[in-house]
N, C-alpha and C. Protein backbone atom coordinates (compact mmCIF):
# COMPACT_ATOMS: atom_id res chain seq x y z
N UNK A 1 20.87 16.04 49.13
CA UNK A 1 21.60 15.26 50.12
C UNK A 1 22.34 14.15 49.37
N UNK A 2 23.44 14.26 49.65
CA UNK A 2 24.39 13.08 49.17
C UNK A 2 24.64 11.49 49.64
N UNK A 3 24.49 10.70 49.10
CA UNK A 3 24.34 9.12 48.99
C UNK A 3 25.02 8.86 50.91
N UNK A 4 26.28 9.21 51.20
CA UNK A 4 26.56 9.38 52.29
C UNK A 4 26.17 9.83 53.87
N UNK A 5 25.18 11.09 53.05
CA UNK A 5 24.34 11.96 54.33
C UNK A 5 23.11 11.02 54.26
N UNK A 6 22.80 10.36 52.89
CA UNK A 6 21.43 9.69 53.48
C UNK A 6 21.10 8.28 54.00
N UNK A 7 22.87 7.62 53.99
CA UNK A 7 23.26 6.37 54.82
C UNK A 7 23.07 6.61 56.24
N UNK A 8 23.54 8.09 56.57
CA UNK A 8 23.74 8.23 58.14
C UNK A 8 22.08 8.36 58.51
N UNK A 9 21.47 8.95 57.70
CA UNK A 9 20.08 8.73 58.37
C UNK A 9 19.29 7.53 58.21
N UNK A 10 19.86 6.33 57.44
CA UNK A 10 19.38 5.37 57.74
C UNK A 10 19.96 4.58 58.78
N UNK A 11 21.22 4.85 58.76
CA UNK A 11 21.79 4.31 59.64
C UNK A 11 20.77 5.00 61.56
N UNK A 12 20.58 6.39 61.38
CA UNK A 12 20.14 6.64 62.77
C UNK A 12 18.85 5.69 62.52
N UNK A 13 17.82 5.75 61.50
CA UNK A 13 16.48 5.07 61.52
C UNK A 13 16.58 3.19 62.46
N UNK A 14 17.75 2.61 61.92
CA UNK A 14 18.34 1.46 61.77
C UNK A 14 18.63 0.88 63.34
N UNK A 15 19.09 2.12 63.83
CA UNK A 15 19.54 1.91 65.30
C UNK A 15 18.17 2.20 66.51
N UNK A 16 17.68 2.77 65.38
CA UNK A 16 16.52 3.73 66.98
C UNK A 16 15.54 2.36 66.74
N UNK A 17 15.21 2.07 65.16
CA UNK A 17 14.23 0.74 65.26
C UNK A 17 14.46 -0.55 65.90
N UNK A 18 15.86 -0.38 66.24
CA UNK A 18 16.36 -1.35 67.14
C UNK A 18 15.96 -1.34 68.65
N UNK A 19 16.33 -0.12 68.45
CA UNK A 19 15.87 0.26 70.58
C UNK A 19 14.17 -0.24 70.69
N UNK A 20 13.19 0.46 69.62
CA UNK A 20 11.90 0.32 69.90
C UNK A 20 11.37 -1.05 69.67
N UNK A 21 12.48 -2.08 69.41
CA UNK A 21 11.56 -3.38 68.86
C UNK A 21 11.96 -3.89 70.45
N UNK A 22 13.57 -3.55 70.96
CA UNK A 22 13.45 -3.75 72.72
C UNK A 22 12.26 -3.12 73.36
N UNK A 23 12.10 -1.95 73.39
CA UNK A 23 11.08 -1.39 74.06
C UNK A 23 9.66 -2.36 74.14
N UNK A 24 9.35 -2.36 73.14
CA UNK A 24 8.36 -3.25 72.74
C UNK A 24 7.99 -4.31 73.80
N UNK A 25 9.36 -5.03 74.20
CA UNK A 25 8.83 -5.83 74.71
C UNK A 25 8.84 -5.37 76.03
N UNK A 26 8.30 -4.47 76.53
CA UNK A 26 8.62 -4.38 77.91
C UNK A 26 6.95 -3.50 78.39
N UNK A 27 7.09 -3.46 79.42
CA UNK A 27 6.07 -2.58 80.00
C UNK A 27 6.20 -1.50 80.38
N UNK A 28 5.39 -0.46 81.10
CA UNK A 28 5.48 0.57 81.48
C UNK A 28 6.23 0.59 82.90
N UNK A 29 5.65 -0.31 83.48
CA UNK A 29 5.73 -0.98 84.78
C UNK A 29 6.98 -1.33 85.21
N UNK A 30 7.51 -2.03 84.09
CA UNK A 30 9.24 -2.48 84.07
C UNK A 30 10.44 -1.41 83.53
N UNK A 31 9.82 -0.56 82.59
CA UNK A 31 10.54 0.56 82.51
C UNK A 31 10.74 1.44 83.67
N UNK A 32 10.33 1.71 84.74
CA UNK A 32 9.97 2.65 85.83
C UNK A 32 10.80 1.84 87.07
N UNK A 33 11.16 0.74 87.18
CA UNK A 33 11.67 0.03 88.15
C UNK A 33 13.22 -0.06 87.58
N UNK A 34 13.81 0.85 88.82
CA UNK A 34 15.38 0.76 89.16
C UNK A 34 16.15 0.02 89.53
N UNK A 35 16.93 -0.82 89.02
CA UNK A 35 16.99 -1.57 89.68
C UNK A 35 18.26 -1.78 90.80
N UNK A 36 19.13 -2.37 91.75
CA UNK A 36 19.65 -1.99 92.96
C UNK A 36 21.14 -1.85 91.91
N UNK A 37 21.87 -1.29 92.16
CA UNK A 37 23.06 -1.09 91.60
C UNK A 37 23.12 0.30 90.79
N UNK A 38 21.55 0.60 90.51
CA UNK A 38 21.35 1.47 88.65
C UNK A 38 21.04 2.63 89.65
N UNK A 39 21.55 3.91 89.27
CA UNK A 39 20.95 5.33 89.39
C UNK A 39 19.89 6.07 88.13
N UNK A 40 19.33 4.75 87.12
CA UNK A 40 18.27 5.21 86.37
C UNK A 40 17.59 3.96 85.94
N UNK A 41 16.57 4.34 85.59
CA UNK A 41 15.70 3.20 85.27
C UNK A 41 15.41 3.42 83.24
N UNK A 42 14.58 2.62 82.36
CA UNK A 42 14.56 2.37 81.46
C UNK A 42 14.16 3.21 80.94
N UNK A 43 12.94 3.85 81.33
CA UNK A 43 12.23 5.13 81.15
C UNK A 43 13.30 6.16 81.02
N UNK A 44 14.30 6.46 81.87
CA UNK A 44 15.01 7.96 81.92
C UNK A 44 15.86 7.15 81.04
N UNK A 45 16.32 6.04 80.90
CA UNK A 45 17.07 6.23 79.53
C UNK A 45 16.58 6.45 78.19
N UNK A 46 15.13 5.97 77.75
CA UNK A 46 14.42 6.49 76.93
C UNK A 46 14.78 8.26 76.64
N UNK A 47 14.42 8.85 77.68
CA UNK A 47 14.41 10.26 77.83
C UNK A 47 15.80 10.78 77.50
N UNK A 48 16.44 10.53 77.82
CA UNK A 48 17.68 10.79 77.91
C UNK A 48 18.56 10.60 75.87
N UNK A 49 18.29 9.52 75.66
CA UNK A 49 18.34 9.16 74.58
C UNK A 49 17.85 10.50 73.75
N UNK A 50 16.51 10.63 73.35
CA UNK A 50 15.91 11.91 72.86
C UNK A 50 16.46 12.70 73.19
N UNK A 51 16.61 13.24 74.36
CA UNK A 51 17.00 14.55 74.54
C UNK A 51 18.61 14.52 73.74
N UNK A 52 19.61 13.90 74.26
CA UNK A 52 20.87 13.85 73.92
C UNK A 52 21.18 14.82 72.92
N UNK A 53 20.54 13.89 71.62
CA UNK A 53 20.78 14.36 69.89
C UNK A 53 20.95 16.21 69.79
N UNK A 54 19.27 16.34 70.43
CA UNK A 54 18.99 18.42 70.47
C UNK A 54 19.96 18.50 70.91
N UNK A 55 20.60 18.13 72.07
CA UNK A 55 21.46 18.95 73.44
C UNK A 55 22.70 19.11 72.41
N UNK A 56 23.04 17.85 72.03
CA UNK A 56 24.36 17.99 71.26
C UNK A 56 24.39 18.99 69.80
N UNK A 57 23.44 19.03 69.40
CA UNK A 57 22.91 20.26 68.10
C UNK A 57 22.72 21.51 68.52
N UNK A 58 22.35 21.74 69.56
CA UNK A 58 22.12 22.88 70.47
C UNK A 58 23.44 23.61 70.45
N UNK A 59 23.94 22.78 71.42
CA UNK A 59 25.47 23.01 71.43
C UNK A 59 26.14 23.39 70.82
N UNK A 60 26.09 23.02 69.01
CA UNK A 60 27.06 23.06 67.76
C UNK A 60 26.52 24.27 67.47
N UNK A 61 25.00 24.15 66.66
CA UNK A 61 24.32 25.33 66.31
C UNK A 61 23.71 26.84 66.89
N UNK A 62 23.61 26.36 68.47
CA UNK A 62 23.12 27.63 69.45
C UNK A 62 21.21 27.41 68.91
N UNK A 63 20.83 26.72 68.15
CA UNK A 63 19.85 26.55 68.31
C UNK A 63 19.02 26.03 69.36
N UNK A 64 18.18 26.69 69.73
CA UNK A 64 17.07 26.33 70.92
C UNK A 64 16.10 25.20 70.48
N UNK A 65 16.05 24.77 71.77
CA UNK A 65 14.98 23.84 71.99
C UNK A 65 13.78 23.71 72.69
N UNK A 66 12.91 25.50 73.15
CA UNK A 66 12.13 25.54 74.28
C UNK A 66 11.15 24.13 74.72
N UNK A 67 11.45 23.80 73.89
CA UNK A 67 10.37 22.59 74.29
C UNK A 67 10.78 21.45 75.04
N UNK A 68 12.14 22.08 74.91
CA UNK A 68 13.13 20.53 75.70
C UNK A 68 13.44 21.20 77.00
N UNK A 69 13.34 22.40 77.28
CA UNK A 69 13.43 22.82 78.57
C UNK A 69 13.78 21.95 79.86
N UNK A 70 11.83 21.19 79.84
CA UNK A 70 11.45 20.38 81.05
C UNK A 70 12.21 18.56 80.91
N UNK A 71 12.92 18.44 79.82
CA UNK A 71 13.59 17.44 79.76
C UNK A 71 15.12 17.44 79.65
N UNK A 72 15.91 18.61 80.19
CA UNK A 72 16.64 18.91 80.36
C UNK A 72 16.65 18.60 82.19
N UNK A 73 15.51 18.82 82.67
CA UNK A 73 15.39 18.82 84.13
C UNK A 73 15.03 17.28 84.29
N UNK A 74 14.53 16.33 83.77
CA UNK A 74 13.91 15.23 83.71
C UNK A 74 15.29 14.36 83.40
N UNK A 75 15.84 14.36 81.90
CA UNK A 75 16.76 13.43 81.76
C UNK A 75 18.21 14.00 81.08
N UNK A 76 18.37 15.27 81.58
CA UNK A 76 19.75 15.33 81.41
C UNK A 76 20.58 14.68 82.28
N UNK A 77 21.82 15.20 82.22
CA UNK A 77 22.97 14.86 82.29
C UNK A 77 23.29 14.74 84.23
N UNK A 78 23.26 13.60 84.99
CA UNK A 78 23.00 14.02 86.35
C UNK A 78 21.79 14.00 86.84
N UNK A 79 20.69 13.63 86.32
CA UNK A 79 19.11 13.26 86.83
C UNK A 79 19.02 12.19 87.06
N UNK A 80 17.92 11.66 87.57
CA UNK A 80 17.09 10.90 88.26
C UNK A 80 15.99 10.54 88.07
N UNK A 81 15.46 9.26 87.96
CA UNK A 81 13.61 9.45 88.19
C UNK A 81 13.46 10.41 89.00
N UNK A 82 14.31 10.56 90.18
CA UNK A 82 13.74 11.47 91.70
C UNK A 82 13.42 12.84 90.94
N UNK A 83 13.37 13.26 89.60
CA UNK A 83 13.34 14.26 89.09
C UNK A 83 12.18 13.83 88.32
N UNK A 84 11.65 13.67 88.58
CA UNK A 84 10.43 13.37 87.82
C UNK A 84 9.35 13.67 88.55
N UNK A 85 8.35 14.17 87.50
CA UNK A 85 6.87 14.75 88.12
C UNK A 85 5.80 14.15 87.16
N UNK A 86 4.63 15.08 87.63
CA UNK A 86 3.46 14.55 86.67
C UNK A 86 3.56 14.97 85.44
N UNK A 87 4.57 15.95 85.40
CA UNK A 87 4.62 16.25 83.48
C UNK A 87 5.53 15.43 82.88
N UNK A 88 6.45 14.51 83.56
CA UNK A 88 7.16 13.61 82.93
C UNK A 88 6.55 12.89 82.11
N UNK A 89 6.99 13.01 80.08
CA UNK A 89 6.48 12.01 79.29
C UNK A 89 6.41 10.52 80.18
N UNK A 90 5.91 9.93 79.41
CA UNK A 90 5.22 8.39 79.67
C UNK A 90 6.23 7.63 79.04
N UNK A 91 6.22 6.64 79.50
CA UNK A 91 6.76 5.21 78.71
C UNK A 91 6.60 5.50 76.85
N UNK A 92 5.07 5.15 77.41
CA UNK A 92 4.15 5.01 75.42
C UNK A 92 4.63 6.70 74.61
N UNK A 93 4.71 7.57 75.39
CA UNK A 93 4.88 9.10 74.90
C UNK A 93 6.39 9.02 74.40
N UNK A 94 7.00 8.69 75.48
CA UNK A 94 8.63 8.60 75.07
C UNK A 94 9.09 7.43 74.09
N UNK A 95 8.23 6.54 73.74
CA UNK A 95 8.51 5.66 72.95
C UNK A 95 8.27 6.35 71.10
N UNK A 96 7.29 6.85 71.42
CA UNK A 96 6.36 7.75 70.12
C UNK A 96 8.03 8.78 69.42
N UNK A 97 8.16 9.60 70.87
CA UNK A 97 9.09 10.77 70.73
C UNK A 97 10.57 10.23 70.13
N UNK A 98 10.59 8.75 70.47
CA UNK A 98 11.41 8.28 70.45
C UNK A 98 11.83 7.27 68.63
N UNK A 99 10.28 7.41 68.04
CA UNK A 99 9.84 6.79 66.93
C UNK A 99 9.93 7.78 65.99
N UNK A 100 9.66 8.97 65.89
CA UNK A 100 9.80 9.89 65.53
C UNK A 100 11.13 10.92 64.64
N UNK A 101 11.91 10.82 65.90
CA UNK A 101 13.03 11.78 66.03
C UNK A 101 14.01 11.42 64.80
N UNK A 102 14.28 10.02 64.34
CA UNK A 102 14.59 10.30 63.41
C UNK A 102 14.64 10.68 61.87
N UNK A 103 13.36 11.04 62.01
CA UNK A 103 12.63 11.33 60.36
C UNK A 103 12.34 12.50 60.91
N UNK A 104 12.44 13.66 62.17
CA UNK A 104 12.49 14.55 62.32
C UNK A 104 13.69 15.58 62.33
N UNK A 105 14.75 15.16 62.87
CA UNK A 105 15.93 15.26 62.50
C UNK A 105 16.34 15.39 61.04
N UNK A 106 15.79 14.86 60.05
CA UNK A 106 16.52 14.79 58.71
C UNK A 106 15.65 15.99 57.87
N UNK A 107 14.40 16.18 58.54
CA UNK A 107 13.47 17.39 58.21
C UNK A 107 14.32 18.70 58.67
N UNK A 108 14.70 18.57 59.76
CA UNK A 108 15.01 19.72 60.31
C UNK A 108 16.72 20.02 59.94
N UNK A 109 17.13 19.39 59.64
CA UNK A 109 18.62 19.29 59.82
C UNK A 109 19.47 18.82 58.74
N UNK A 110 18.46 18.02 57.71
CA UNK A 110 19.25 17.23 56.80
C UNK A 110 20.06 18.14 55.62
N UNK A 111 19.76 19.39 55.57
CA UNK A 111 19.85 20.19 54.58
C UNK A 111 21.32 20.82 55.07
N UNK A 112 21.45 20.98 56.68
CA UNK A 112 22.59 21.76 57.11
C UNK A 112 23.84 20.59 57.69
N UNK A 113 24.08 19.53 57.10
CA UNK A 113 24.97 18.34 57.57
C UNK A 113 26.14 18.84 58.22
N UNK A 114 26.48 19.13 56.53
CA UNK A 114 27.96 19.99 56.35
C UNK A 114 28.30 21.57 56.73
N UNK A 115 27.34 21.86 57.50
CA UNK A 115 27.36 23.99 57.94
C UNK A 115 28.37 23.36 59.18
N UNK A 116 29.70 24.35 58.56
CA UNK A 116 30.25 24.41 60.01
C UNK A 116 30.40 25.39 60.69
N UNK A 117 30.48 24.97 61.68
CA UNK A 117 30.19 26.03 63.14
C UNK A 117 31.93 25.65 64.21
N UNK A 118 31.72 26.63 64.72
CA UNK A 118 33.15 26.67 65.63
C UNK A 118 33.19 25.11 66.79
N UNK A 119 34.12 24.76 66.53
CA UNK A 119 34.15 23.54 66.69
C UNK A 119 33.79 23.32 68.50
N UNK A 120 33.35 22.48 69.19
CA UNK A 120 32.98 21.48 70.10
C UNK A 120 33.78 20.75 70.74
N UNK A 121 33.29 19.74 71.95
CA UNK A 121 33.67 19.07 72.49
C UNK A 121 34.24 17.97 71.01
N UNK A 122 35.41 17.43 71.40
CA UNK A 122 35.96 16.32 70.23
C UNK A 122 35.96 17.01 69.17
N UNK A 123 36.30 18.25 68.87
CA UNK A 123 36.45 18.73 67.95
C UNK A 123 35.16 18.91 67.11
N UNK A 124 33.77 18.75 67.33
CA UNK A 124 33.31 18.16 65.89
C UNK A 124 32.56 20.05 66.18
N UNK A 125 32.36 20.12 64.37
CA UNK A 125 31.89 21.53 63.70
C UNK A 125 30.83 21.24 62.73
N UNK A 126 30.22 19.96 62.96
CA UNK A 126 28.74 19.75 62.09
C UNK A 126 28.10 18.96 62.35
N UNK A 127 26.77 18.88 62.17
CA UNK A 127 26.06 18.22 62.29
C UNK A 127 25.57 16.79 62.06
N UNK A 128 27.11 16.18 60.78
CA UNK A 128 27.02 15.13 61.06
C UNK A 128 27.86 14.57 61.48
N UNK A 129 28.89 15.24 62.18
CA UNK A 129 29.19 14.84 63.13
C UNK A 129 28.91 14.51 64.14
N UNK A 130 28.35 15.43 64.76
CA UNK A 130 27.28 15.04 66.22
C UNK A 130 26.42 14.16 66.13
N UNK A 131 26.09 14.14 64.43
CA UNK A 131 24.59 12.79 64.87
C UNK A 131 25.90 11.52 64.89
N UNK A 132 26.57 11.43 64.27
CA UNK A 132 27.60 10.14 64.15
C UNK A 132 28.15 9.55 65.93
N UNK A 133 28.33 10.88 66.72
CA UNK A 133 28.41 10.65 68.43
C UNK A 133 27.51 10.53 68.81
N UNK A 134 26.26 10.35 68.13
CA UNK A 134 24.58 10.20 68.75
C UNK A 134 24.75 8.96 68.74
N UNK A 135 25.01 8.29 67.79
CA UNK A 135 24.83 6.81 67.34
C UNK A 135 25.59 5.76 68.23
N UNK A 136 27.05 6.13 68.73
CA UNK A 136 27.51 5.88 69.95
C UNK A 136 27.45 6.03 71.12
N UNK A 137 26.35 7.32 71.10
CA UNK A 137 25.73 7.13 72.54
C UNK A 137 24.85 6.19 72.65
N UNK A 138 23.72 6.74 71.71
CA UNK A 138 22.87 5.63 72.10
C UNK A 138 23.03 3.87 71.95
N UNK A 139 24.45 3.43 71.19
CA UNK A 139 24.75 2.41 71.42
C UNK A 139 24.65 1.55 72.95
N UNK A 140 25.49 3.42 73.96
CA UNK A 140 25.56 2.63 75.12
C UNK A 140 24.57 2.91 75.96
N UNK A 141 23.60 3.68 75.73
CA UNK A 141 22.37 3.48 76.37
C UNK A 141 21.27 2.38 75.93
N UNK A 142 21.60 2.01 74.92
CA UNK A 142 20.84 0.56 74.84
C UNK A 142 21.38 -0.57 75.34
N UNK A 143 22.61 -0.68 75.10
CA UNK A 143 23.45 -1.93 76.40
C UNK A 143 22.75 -1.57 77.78
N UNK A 144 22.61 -0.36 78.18
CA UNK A 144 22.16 -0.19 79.55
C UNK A 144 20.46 -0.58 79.72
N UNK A 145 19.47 -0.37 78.36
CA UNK A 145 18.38 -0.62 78.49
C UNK A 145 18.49 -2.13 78.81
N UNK A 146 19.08 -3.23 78.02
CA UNK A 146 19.04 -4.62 77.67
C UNK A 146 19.76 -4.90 79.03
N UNK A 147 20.53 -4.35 79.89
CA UNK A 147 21.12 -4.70 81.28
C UNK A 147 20.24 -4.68 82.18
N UNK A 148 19.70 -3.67 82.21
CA UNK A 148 18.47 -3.88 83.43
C UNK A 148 17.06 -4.31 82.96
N UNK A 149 17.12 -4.56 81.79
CA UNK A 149 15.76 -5.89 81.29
C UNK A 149 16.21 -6.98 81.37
N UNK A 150 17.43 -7.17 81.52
CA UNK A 150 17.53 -8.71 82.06
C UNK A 150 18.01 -8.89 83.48
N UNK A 151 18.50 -7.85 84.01
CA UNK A 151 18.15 -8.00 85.90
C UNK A 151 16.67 -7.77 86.10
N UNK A 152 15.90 -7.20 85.70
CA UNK A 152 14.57 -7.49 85.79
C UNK A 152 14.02 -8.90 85.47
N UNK A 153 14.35 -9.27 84.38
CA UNK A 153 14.03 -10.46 83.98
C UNK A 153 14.33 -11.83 84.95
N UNK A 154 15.98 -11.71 85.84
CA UNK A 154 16.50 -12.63 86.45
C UNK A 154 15.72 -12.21 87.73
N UNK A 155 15.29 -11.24 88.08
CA UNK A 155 14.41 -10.63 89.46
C UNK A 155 13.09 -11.55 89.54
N UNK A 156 12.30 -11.43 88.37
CA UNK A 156 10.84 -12.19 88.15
C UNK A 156 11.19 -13.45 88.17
N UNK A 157 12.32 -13.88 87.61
CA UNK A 157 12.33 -15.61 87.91
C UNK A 157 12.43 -15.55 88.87
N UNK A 158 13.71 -15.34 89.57
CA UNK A 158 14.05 -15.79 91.06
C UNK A 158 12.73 -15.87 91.68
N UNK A 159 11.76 -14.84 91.94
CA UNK A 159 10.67 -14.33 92.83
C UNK A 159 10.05 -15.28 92.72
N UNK A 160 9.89 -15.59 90.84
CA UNK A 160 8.53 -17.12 90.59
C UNK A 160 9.34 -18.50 91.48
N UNK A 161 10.69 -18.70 91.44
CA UNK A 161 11.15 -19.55 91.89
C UNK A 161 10.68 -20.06 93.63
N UNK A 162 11.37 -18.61 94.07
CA UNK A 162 11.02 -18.22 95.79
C UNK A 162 9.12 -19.03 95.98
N UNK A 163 8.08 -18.09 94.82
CA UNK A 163 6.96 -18.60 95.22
C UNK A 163 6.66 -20.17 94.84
N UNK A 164 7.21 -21.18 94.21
CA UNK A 164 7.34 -22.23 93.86
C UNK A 164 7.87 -23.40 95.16
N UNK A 165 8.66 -22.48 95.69
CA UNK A 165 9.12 -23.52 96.61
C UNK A 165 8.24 -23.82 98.44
């Protein structure tokens, strides 16, 4: 792997350790609460996040993901908590999956950067390409995590306020 291919995987390490030091501070409790305006809560962006990367590799390579099946139904593209059941990963599970993925990714993938394949949405025909549109997604799904942790956040004051007075 070349000095370049192994920036981009620090670069994914760089960004995801970012999301989980937010995560961190939050609860299970506060991840799961929607808040009025949002059609997802913190949790399905967790999910969503993970899933993304496969979906978009999937896509390029035709490689399967049976295991992503039930999170295809959970946090693809157009879901809902309302899509959620008792097999829905957890907060702590999706945080793990979420700790993970990128030192799994470079196992699985790091070897085929440059294999191109018939090109994609935006043109792209490799794999590091797609992780490079990963990195901008999940840019804006972390603006969206840090948006509704702080309408949550302005929710619990107000409320402490309300019981104060």
């Amino acid at each position: 792997m070349n000095q370049r291919q192994e920036n981009l995987f620090q670069q994914l390490q760089h960004y995801r350790s970012e999301l989980l030091q937010i995560l961190d501070q939050l609860t299970e409790k506060k991840a799961n609460i929607i808040p009025t305006g949002f059609h997802n809560n913190i949790r399905w962006n967790m999910g969503h996040l993970y899933l993304d990367q496969y979906l978009w590799i999937e896509a390029l390579t035709k490689d399967k993901h049976k295991e992503l099946d039930n999170f295809t139904n959970w946090f693809g593209f157009g879901t809902s908590p309302d899509h959620f059941d008792e097999k829905t990963p957890s907060f702590d599970a999706l945080k793990m999956l979420l700790a993970q993925q990128p030192e799994q990714l470079k196992e699985q993938y790091g070897h085929r950067l440059m294999e191109e394949f018939p090109p994609i949405e935006m043109g792209m025909q490799t794999i590091e390409q797609v992780l490079l549109r990963t990195i901008f997604h999940e840019g804006m799904h972390v603006q969206a995590i840090l948006t509704i942790h702080r309408i949550l956040n302005e929710s619990l004051s107000e409320a402490f306020q309300s019981d104060r007075e």
